[in-house]
C-alpha atoms as a PDB file:
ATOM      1  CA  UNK A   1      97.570-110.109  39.380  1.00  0.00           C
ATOM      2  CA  UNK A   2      94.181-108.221  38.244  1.00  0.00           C
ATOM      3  CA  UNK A   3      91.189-109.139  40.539  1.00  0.00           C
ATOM      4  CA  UNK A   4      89.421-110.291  37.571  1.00  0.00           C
ATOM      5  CA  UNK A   5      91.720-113.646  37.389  1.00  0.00           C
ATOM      6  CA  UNK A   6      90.746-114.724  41.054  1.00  0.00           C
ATOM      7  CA  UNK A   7      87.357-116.101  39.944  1.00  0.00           C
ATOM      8  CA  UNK A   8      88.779-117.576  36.992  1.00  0.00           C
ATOM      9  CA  UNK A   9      91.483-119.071  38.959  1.00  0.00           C
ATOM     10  CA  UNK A  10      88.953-120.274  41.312  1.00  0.00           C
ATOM     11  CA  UNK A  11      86.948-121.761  38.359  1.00  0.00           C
ATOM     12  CA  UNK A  12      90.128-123.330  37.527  1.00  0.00           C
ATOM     13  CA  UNK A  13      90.661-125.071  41.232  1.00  0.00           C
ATOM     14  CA  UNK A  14      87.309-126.183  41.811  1.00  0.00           C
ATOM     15  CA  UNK A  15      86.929-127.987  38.152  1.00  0.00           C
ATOM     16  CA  UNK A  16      89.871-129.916  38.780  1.00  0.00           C
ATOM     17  CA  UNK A  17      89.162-131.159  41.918  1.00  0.00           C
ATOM     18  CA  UNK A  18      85.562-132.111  40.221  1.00  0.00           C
ATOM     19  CA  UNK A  19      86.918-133.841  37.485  1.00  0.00           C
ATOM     20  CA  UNK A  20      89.659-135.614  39.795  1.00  0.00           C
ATOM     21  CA  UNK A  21      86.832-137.276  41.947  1.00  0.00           C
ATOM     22  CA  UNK A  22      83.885-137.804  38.894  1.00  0.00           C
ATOM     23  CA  UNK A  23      84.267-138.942  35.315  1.00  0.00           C
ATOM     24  CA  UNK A  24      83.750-136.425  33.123  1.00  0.00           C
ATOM     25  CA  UNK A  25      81.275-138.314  30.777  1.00  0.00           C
ATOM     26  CA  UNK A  26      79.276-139.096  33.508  1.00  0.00           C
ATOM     27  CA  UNK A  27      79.494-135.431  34.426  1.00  0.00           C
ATOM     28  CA  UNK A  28      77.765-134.168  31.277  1.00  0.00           C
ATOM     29  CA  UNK A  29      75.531-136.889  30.432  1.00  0.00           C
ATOM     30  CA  UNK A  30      72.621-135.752  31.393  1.00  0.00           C
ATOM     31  CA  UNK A  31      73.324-132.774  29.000  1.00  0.00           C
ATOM     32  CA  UNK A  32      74.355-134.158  26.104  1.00  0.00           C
ATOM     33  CA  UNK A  33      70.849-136.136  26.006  1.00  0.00           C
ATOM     34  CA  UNK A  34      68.986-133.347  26.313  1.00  0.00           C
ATOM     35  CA  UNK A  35      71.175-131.667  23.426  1.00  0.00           C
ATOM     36  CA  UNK A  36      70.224-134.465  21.689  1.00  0.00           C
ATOM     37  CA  UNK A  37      66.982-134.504  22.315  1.00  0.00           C
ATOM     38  CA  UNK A  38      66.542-130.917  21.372  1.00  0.00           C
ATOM     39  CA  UNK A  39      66.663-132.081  17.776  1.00  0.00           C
ATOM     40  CA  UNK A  40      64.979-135.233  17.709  1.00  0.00           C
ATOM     41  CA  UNK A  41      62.110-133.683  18.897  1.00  0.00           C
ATOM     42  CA  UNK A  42      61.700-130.870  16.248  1.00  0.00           C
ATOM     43  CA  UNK A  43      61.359-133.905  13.670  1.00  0.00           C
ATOM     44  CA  UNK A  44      57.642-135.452  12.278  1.00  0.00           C
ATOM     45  CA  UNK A  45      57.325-138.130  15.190  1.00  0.00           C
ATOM     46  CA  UNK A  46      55.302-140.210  12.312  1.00  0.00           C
ATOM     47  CA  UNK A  47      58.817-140.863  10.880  1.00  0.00           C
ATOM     48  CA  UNK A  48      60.103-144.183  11.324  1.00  0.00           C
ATOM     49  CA  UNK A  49      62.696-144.083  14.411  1.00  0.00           C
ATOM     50  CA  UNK A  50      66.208-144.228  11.834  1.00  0.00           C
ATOM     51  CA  UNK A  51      64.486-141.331   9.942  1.00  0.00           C
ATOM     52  CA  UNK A  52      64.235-139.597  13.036  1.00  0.00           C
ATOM     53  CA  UNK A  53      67.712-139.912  13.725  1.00  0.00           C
ATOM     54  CA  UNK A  54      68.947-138.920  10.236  1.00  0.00           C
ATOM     55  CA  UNK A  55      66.866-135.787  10.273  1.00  0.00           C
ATOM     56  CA  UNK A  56      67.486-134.904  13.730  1.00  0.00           C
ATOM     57  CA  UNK A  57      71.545-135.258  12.992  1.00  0.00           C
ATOM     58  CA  UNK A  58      70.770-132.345   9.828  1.00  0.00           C
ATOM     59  CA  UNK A  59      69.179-130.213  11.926  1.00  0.00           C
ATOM     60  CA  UNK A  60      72.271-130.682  14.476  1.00  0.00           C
ATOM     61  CA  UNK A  61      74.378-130.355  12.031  1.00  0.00           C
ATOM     62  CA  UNK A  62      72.503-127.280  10.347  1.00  0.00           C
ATOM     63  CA  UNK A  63      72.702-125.281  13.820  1.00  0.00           C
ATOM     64  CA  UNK A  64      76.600-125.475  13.367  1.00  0.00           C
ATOM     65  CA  UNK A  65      76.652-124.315  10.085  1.00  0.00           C
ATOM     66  CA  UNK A  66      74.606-121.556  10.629  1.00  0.00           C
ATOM     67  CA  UNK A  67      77.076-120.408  13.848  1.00  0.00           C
ATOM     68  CA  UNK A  68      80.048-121.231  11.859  1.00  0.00           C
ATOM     69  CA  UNK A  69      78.630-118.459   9.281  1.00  0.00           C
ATOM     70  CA  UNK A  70      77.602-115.993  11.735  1.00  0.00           C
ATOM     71  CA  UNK A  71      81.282-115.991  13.247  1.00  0.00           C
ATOM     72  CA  UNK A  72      82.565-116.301  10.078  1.00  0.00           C
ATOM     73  CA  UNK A  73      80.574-112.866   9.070  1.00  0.00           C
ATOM     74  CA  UNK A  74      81.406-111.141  12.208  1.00  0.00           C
ATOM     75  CA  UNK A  75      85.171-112.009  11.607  1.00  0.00           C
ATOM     76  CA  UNK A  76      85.008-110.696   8.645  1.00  0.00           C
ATOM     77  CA  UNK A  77      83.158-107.276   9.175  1.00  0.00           C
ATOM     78  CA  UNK A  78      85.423-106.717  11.952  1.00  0.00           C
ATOM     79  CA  UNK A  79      88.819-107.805   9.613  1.00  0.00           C
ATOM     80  CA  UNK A  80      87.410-104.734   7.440  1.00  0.00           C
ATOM     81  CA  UNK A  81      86.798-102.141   9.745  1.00  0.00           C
ATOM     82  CA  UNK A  82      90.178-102.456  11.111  1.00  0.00           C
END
């Protein structure tokens, strides 16, 4: 065993025994409204609230895209040089 796979093996330990004792949901939620957040509140705020929402899921959904491309480009250039 490499010394390298202690602290991941400690990672390991110590999220189990978190997610034995919490719900995970609960864990995160904080998070995932801020996340959420993040692109509600690059939209026009003199939108009406469910335009908000729509525009706020593009830009969400645009992020993805554009890191789905970026790996998809590095996979690639990589593929080729090999």
């Amino acid at each position: 065993m490499s010394t390298e796979s202690i602290p991941v093996l400690m990672g390991r330990v110590g999220a189990h025994k978190l997610h034995s004792m919490y719900d995970s949901r609960e864990l995160t939620k904080n998070a995932r409204v801020a996340f959420e957040a993040k692109w509600y509140n690059q939209t026009d705020p003199a939108l009406p609230e469910a335009e908000r929402l729509k525009r706020a899921a593009h830009l969400r959904q645009e992020h993805f895209a554009r890191m789905a491309l970026a790996s998809a480009l590095s996979r690639s250039a990589k593929k080729s040089k090999g």
